[in-house]
PDB file of N, CA and C in Angstrom:
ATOM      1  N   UNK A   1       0.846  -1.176   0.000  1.00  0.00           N
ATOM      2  CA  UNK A   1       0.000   0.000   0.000  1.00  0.00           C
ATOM      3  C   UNK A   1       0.889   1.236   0.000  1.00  0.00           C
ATOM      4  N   UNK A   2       1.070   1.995  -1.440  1.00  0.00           N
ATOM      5  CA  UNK A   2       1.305   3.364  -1.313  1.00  0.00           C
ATOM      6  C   UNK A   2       0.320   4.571  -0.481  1.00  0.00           C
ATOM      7  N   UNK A   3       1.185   5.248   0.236  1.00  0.00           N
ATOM      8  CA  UNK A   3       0.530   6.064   0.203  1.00  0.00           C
ATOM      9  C   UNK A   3       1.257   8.117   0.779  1.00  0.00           C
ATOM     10  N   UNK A   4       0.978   8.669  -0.003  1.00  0.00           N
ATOM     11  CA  UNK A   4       1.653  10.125   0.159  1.00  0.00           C
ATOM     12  C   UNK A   4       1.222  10.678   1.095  1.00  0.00           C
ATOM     13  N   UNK A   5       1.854  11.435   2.143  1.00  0.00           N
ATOM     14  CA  UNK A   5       1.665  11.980   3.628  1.00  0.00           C
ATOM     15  C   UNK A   5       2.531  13.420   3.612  1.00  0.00           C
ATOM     16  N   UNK A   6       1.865  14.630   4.622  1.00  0.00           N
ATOM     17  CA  UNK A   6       2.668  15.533   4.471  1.00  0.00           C
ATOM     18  C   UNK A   6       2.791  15.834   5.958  1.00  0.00           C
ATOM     19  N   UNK A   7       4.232  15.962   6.611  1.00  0.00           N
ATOM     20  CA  UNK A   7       4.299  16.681   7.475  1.00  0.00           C
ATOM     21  C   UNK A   7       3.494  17.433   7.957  1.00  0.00           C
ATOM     22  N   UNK A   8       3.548  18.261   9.151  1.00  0.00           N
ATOM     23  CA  UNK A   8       2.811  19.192   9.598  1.00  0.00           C
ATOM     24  C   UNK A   8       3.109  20.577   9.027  1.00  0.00           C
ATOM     25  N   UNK A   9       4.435  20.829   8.851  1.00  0.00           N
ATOM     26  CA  UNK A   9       4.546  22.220   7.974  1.00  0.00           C
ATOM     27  C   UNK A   9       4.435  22.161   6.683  1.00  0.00           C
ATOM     28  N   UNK A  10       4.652  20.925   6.003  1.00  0.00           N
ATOM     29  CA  UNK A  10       4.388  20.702   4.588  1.00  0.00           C
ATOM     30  C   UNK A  10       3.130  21.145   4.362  1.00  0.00           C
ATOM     31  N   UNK A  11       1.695  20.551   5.340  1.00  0.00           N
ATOM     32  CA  UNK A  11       0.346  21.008   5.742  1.00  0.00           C
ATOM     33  C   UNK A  11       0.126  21.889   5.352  1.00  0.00           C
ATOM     34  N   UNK A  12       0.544  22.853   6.298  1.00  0.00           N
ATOM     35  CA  UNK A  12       0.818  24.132   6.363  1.00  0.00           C
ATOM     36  C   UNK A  12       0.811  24.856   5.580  1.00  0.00           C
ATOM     37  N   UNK A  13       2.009  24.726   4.564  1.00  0.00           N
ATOM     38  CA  UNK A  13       2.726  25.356   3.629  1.00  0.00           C
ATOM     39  C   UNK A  13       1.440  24.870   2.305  1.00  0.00           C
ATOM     40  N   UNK A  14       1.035  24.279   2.713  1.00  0.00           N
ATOM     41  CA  UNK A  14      -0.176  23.479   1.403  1.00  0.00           C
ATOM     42  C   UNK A  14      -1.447  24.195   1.201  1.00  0.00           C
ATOM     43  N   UNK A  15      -1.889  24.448   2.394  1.00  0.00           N
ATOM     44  CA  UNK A  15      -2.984  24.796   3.072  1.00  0.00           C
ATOM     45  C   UNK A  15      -2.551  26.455   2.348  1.00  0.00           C
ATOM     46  N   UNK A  16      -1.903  27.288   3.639  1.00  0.00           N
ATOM     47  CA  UNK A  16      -1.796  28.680   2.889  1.00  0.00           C
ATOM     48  C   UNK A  16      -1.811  28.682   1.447  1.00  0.00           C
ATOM     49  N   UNK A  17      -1.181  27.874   0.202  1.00  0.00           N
ATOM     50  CA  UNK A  17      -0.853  28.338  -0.926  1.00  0.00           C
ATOM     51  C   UNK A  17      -2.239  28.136  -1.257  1.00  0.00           C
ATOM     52  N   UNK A  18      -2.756  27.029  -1.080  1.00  0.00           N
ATOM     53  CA  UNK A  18      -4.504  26.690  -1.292  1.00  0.00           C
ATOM     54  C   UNK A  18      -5.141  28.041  -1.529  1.00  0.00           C
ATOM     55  N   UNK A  19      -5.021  28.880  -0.363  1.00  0.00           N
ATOM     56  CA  UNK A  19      -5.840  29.623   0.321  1.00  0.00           C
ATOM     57  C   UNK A  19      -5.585  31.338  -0.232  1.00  0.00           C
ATOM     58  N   UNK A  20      -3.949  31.086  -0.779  1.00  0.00           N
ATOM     59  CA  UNK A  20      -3.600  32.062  -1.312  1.00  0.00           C
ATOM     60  C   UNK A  20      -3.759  32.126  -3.017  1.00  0.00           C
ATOM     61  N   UNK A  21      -3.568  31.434  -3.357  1.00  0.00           N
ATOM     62  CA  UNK A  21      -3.539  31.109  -4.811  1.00  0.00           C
ATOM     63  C   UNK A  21      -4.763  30.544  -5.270  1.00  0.00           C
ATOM     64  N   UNK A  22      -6.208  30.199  -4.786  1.00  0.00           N
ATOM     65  CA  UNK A  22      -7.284  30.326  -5.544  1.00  0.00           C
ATOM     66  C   UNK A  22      -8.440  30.898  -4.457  1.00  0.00           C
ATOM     67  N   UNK A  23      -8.025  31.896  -3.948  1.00  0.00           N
ATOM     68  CA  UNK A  23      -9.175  32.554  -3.169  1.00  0.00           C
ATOM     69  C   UNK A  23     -10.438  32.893  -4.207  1.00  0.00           C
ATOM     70  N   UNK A  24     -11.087  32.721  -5.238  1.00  0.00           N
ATOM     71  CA  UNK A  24     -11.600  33.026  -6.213  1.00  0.00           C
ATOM     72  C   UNK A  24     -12.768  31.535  -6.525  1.00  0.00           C
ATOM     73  N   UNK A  25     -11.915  30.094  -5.781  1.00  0.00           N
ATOM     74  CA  UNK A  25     -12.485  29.346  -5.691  1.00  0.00           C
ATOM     75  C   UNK A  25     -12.605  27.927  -5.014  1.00  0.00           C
ATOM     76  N   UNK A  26     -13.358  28.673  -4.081  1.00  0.00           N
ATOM     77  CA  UNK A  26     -12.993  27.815  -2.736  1.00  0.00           C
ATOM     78  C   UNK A  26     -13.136  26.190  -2.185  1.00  0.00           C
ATOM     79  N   UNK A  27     -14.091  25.673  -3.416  1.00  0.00           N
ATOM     80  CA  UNK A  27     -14.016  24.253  -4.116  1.00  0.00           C
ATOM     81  C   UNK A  27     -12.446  23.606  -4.073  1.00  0.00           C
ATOM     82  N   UNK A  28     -11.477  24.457  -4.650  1.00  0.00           N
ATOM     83  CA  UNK A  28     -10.360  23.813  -5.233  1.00  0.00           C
ATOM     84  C   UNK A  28      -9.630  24.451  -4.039  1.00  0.00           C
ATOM     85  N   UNK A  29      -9.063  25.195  -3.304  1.00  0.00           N
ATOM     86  CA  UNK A  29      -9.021  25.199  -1.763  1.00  0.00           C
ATOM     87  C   UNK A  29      -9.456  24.380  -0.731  1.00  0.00           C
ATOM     88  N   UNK A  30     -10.181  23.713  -0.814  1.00  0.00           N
ATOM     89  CA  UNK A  30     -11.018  22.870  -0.106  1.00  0.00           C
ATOM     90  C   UNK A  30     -10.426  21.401  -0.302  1.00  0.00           C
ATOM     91  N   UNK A  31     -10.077  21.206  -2.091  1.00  0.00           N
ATOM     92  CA  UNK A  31      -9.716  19.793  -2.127  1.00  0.00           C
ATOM     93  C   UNK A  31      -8.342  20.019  -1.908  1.00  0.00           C
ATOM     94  N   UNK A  32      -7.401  20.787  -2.349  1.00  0.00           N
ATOM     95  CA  UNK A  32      -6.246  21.288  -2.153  1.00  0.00           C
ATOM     96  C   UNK A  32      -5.338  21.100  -0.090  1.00  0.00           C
ATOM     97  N   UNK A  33      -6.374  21.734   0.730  1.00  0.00           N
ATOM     98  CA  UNK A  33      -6.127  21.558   1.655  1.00  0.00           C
ATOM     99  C   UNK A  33      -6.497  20.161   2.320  1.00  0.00           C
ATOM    100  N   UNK A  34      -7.696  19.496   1.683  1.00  0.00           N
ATOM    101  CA  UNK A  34      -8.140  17.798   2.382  1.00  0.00           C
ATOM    102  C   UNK A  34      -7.158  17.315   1.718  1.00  0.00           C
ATOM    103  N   UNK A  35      -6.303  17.067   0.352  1.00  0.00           N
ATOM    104  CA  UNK A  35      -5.289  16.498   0.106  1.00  0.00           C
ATOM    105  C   UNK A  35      -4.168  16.807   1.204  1.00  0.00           C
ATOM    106  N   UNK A  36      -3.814  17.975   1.729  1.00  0.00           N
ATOM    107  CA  UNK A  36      -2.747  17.949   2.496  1.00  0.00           C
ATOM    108  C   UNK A  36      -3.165  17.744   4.046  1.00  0.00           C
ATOM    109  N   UNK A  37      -4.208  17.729   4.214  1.00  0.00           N
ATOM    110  CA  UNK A  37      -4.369  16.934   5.665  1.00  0.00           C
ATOM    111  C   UNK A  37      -4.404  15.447   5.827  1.00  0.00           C
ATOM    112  N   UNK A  38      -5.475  15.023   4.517  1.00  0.00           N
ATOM    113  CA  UNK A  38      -4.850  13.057   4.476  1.00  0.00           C
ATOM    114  C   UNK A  38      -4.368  12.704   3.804  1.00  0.00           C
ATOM    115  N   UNK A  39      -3.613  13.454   2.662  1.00  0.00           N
ATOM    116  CA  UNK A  39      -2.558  12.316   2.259  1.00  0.00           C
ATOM    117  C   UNK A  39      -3.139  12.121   0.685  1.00  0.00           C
ATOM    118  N   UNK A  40      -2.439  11.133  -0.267  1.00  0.00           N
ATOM    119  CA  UNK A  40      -3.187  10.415  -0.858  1.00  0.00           C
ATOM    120  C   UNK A  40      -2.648   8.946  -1.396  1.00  0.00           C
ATOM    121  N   UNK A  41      -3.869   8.014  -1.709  1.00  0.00           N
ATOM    122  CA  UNK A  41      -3.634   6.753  -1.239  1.00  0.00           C
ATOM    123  C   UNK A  41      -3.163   6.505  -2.929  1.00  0.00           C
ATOM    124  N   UNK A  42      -1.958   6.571  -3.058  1.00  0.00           N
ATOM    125  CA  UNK A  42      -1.220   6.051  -4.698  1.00  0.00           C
ATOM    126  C   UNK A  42      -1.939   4.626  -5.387  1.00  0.00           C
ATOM    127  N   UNK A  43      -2.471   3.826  -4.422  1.00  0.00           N
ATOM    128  CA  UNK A  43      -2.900   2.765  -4.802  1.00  0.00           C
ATOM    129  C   UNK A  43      -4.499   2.988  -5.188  1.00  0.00           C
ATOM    130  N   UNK A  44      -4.974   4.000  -5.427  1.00  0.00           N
ATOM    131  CA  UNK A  44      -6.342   4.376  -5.679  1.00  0.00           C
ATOM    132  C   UNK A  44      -6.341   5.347  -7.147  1.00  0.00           C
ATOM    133  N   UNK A  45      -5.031   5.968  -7.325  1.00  0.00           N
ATOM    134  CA  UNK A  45      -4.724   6.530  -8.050  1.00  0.00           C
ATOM    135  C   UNK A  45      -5.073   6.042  -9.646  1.00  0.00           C
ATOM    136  N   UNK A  46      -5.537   6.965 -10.273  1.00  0.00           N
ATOM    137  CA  UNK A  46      -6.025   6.095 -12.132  1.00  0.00           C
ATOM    138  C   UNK A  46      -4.542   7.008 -13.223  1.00  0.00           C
ATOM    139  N   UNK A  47      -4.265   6.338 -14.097  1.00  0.00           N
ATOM    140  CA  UNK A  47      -3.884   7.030 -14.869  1.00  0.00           C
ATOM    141  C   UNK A  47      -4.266   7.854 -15.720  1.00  0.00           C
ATOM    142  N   UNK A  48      -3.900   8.459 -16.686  1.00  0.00           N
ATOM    143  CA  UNK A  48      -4.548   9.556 -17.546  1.00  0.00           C
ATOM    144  C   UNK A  48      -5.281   8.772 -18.717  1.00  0.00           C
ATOM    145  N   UNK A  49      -4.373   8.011 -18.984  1.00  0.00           N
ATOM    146  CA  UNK A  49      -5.058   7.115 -20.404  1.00  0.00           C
ATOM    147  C   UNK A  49      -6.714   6.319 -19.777  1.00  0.00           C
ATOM    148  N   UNK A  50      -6.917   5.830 -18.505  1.00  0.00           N
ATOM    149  CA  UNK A  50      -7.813   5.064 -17.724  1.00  0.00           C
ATOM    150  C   UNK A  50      -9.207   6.572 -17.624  1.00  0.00           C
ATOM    151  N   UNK A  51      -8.676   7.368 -17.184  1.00  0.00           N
ATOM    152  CA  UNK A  51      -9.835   8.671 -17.198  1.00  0.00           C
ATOM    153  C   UNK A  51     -10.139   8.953 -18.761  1.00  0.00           C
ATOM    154  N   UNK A  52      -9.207   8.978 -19.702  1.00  0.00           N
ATOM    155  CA  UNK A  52      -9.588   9.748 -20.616  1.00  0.00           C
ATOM    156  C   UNK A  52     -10.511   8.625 -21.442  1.00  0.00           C
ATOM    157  N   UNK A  53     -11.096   6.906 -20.976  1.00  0.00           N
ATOM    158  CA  UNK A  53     -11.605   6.025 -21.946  1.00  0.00           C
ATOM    159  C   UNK A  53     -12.626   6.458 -20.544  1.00  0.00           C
ATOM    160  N   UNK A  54     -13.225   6.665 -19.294  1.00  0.00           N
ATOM    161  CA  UNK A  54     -14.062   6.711 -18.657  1.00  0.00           C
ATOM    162  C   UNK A  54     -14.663   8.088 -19.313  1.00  0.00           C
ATOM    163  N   UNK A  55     -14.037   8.900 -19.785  1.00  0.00           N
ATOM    164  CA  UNK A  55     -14.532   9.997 -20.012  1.00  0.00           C
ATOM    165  C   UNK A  55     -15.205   9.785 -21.417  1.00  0.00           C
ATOM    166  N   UNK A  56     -14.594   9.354 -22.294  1.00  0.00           N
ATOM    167  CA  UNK A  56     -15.449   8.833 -23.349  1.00  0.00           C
ATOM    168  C   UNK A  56     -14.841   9.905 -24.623  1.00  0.00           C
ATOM    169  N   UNK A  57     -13.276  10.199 -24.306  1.00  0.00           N
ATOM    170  CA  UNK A  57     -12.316  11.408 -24.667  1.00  0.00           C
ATOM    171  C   UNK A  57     -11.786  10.208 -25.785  1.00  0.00           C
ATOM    172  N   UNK A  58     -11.304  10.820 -27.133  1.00  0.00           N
ATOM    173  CA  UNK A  58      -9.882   9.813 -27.910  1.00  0.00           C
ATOM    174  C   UNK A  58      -8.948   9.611 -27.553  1.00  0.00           C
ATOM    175  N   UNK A  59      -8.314   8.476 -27.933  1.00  0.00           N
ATOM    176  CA  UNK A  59      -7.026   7.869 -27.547  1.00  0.00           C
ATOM    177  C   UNK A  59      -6.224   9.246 -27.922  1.00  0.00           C
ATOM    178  N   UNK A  60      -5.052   9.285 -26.653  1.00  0.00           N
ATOM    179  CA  UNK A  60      -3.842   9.767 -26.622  1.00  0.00           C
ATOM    180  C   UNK A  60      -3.080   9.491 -27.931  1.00  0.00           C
ATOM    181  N   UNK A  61      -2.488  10.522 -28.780  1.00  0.00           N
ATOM    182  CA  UNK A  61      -2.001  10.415 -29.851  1.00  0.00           C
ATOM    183  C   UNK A  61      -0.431  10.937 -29.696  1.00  0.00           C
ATOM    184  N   UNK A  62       0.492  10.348 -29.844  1.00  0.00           N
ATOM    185  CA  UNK A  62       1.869  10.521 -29.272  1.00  0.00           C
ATOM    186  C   UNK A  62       2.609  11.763 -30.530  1.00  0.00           C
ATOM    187  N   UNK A  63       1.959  12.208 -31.267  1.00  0.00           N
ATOM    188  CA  UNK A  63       2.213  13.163 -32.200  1.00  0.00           C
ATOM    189  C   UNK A  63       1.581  14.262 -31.629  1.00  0.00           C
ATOM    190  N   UNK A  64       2.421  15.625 -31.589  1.00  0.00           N
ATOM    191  CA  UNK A  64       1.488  16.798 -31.440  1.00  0.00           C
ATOM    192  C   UNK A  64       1.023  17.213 -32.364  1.00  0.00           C
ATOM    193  N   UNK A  65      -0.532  17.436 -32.547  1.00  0.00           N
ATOM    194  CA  UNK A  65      -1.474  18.086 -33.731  1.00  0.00           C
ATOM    195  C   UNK A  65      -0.701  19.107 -34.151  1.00  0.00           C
ATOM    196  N   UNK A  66      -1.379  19.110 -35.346  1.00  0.00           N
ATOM    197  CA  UNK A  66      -0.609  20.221 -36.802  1.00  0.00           C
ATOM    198  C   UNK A  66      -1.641  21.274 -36.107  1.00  0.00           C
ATOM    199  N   UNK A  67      -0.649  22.196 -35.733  1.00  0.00           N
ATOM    200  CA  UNK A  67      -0.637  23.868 -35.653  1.00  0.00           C
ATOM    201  C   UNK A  67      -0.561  25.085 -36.213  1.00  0.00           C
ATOM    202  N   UNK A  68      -1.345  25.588 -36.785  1.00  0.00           N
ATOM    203  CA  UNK A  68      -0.611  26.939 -37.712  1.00  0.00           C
ATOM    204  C   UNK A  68       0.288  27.946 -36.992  1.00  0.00           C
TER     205      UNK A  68
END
């Protein structure tokens, strides 16, 4: 079982930036700071390719699209 943990000043230091850097929306402050109070469990974790077929998004294309 992985799992990521932060110190108490790491907390801290998590929490303020939360609080400083999206005062505008306090949703993402909210998850921002519950991530740094418990942690998160790596073994629960999805990859990007696993969200983007739940999402119902196209396969990842390892070429970057033609840009003008």
């Amino acid at each position: 079982m992985a799992n990521l943990t932060f110190n108490e000043t790491e907390q801290r230091e998590l929490r303020d930036a939360a609080r400083a850097e999206f005062p505008g929306n306090p949703v993402l402050a909210y998850v921002l700071e519950n991530l740094a109070a418990e942690g998160i469990d790596l073994d629960r974790c999805r990859d990007w390719d696993d969200i983007r077929v739940d999402k119902g998004l196209p396969e990842h294309a390892d070429e970057a699209p033609n840009v003008a």
